[in-house]
Protein backbone atom coordinates (compact mmCIF):
# COMPACT_ATOMS: atom_id res chain seq x y z
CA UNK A 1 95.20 15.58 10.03
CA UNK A 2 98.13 16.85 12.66
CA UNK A 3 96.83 17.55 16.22
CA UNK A 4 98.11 20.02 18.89
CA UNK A 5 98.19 20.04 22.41
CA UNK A 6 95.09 22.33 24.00
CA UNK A 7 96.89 25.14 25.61
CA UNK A 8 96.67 25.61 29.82
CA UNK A 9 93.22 28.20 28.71
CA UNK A 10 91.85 26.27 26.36
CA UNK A 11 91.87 23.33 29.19
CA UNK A 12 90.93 25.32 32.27
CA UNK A 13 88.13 26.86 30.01
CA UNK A 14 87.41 22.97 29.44
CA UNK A 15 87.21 21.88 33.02
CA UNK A 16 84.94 24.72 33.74
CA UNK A 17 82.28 23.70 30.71
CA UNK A 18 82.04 19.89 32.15
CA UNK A 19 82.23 20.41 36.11
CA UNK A 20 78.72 20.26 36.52
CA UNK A 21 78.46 17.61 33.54
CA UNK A 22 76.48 14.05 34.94
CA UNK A 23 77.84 11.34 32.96
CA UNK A 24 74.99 9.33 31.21
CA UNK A 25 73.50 6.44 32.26
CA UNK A 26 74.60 2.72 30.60
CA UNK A 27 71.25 2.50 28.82
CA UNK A 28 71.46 5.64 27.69
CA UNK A 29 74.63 5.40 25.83
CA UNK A 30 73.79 2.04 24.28
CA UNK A 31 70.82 4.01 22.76
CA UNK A 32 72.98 6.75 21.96
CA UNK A 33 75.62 4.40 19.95
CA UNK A 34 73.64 3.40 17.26
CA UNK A 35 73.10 6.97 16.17
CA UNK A 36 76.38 8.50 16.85
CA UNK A 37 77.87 10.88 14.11
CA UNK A 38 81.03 11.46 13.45
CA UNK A 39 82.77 14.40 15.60
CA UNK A 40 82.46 16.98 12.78
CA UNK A 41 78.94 16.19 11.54
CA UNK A 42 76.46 18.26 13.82
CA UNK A 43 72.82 16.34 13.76
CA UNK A 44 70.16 18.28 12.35
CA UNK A 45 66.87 18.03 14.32
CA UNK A 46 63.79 16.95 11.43
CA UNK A 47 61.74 19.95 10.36
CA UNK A 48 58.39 18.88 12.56
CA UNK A 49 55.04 17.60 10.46
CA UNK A 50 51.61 19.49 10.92
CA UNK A 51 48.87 17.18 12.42
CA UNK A 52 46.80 15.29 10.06
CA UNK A 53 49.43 15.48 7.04
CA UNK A 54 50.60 12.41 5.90
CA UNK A 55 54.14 11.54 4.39
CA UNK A 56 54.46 11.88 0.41
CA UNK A 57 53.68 8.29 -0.51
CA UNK A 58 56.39 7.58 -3.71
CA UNK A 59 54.72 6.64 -6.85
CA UNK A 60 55.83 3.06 -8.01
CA UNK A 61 57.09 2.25 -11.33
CA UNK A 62 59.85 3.49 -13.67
CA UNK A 63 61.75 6.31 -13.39
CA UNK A 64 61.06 9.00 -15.76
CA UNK A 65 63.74 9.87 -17.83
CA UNK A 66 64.90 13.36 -18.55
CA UNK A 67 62.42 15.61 -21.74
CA UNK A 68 64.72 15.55 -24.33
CA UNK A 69 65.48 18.93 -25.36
CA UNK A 70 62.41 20.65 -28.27
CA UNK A 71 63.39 20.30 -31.50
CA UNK A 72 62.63 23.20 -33.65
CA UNK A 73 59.99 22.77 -36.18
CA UNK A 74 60.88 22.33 -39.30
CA UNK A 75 60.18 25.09 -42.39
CA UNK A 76 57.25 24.56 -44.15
CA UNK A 77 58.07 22.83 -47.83
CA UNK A 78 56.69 25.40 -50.07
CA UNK A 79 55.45 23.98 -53.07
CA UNK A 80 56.86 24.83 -56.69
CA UNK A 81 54.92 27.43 -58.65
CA UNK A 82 53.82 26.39 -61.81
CA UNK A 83 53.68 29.13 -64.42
CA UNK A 84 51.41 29.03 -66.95
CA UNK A 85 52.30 28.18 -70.64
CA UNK A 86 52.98 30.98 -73.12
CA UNK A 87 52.17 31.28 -76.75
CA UNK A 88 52.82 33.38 -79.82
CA UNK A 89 49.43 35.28 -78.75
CA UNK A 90 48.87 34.69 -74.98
CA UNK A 91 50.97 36.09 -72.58
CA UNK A 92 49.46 35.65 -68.91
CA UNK A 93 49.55 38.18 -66.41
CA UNK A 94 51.18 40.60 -69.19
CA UNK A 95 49.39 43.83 -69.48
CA UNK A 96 47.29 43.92 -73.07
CA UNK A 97 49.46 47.00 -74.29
CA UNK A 98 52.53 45.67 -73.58
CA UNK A 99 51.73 42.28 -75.43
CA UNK A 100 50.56 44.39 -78.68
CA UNK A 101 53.15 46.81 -78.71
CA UNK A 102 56.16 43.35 -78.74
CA UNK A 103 53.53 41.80 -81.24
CA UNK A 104 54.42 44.49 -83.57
CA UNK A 105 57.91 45.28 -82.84
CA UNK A 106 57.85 48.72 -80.68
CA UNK A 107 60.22 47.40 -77.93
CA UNK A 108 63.64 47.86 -78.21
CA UNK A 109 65.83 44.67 -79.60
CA UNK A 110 68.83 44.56 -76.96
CA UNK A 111 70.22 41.81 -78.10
CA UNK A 112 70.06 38.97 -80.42
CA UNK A 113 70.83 34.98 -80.91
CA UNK A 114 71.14 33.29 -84.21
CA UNK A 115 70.12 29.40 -83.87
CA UNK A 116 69.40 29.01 -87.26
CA UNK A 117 71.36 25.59 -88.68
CA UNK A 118 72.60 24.56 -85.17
CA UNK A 119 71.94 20.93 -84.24
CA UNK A 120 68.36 20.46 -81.69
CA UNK A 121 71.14 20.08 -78.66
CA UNK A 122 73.45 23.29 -79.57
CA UNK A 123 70.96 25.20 -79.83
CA UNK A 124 69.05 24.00 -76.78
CA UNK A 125 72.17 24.70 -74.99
CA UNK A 126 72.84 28.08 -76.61
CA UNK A 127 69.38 29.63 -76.02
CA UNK A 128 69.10 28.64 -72.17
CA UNK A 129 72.52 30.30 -71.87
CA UNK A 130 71.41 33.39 -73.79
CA UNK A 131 68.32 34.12 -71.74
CA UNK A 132 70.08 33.50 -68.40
CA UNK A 133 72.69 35.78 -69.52
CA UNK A 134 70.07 38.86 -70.47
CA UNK A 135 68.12 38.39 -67.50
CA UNK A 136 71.28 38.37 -65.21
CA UNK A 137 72.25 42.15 -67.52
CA UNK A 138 68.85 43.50 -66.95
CA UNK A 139 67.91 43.18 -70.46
CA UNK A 140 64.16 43.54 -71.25
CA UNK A 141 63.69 42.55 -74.69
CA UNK A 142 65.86 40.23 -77.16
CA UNK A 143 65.68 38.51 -80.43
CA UNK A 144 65.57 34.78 -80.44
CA UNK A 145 66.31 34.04 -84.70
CA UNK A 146 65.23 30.46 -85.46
CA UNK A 147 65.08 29.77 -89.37
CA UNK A 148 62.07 29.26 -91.19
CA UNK A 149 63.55 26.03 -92.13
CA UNK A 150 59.62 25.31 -93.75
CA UNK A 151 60.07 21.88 -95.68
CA UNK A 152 57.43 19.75 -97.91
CA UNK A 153 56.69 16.48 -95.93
CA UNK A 154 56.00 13.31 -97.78
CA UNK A 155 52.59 14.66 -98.55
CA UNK A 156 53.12 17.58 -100.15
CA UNK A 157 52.32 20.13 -97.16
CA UNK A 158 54.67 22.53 -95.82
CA UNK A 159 55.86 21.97 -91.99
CA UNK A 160 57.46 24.52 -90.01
CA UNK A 161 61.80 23.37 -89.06
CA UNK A 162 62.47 21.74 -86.14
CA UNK A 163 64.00 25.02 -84.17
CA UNK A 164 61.22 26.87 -85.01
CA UNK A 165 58.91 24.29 -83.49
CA UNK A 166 61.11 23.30 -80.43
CA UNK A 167 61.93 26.88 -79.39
CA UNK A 168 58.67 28.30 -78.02
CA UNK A 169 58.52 24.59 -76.12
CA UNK A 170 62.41 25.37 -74.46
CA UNK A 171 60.86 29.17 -73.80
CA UNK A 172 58.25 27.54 -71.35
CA UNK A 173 60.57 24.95 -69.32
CA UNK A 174 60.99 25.39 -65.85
CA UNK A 175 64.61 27.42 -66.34
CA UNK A 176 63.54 29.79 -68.90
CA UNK A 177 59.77 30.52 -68.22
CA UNK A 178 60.46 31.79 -64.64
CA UNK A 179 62.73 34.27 -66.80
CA UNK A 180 60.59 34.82 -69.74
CA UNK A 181 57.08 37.31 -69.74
CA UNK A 182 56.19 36.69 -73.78
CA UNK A 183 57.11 36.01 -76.81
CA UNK A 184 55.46 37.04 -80.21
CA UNK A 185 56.60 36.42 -83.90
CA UNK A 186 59.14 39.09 -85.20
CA UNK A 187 58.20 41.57 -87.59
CA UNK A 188 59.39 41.34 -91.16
CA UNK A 189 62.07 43.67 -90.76
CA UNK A 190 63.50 41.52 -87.98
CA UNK A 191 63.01 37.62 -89.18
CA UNK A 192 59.03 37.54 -89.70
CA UNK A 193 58.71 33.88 -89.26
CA UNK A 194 62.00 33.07 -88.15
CA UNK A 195 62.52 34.95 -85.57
CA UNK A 196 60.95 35.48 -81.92
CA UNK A 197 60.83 38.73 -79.81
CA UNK A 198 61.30 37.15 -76.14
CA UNK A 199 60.05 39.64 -73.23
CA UNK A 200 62.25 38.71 -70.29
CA UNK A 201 61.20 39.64 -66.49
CA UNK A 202 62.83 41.85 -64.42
CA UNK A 203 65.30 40.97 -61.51
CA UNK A 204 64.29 42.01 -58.67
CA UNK A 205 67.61 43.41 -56.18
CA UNK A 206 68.15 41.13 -53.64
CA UNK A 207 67.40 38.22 -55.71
């Protein structure tokens, strides 16, 4: 810090502030020298107490430490829905006129699949594809053509082929029967037997 020289006012203005000043007396100062500030500190006199209040006693122990910040609380897990199983007959939640008039053939065929003498895995594969891909076109109703494939077992009765039995199963698992309203047994003129009309649902926009 640089320091000037007081100027002749600022030391005549001086001299007239401490004429009348009494210097202090030796105990004075040595009780005044333990509490001396430095020059460009001024002391600030303590904000008095009101009778009969006591000082805040501190609380003993630990310091608490700082809340951590709330967490926001977490979505609610909704649970899978679990559709009920469809059958040739029984379609769930499907208006009774609308079941009857698939059952005997009065909805428009949109499109079709032919399964008949793939392998169980092809035509797994082929027939999840298909109804994804008539949903996703808005497609309402579509034919699903599985072979009879009817054989003679070892005893002599007659047992329907393996697509035929495994297709109404892959209808009803979790990717197809969130897709899939009914299904009914084609009329002759479409398969009979070996075919299925498949009722797909809707998309919804925005979904």
């Amino acid at each position: 810090m640089v320091r000037r020289r007081a100027s002749k006012d600022e030391a005549e203005l001086f001299r007239q502030v401490v004429k009348d000043a009494k210097p202090l007396p030796a105990e004075a100062k040595r009780r005044l020298s333990a509490f001396e500030l430095p020059p460009d500190i001024e002391a600030v006199p303590a904000a008095p107490m009101a009778e009969g209040v006591a000082p805040a006693k501190r609380k003993r122990g630990r310091v608490p430490k700082d809340d951590p910040l709330p967490q926001p609380a977490a979505p609610p897990v909704k649970a899978p829905v679990t559709l009920p199983a469809l059958k040739h007959d029984s379609a769930p939640g499907l208006d009774k006129r609308t079941q009857m008039r698939l059952k005997r053939g009065q909805v428009a065929i949109e499109a079709r699949i032919d399964l008949h003498g793939m392998t169980q895995d092809a035509a797994h594969a082929a027939l999840n594809g298909f109804v994804a891909r008539s949903q996703a076109r808005g497609l309402r109703c579509v034919l699903v053509i599985t072979g009879k494939g009817t054989r003679r077992d070892d005893f002599g009765r007659y047992e329907a082929g393996v697509l035929k039995r495994e297709v109404p199963r892959w209808l009803n698992e979790g990717g197809n029967r969130e897709k899939v309203l009914a299904f009914a047994h084609a009329q002759p003129k479409d398969g009979g037997g070996g075919a299925l009309y498949v009722l797909l649902r809707r998309v919804r926009e925005g979904t």
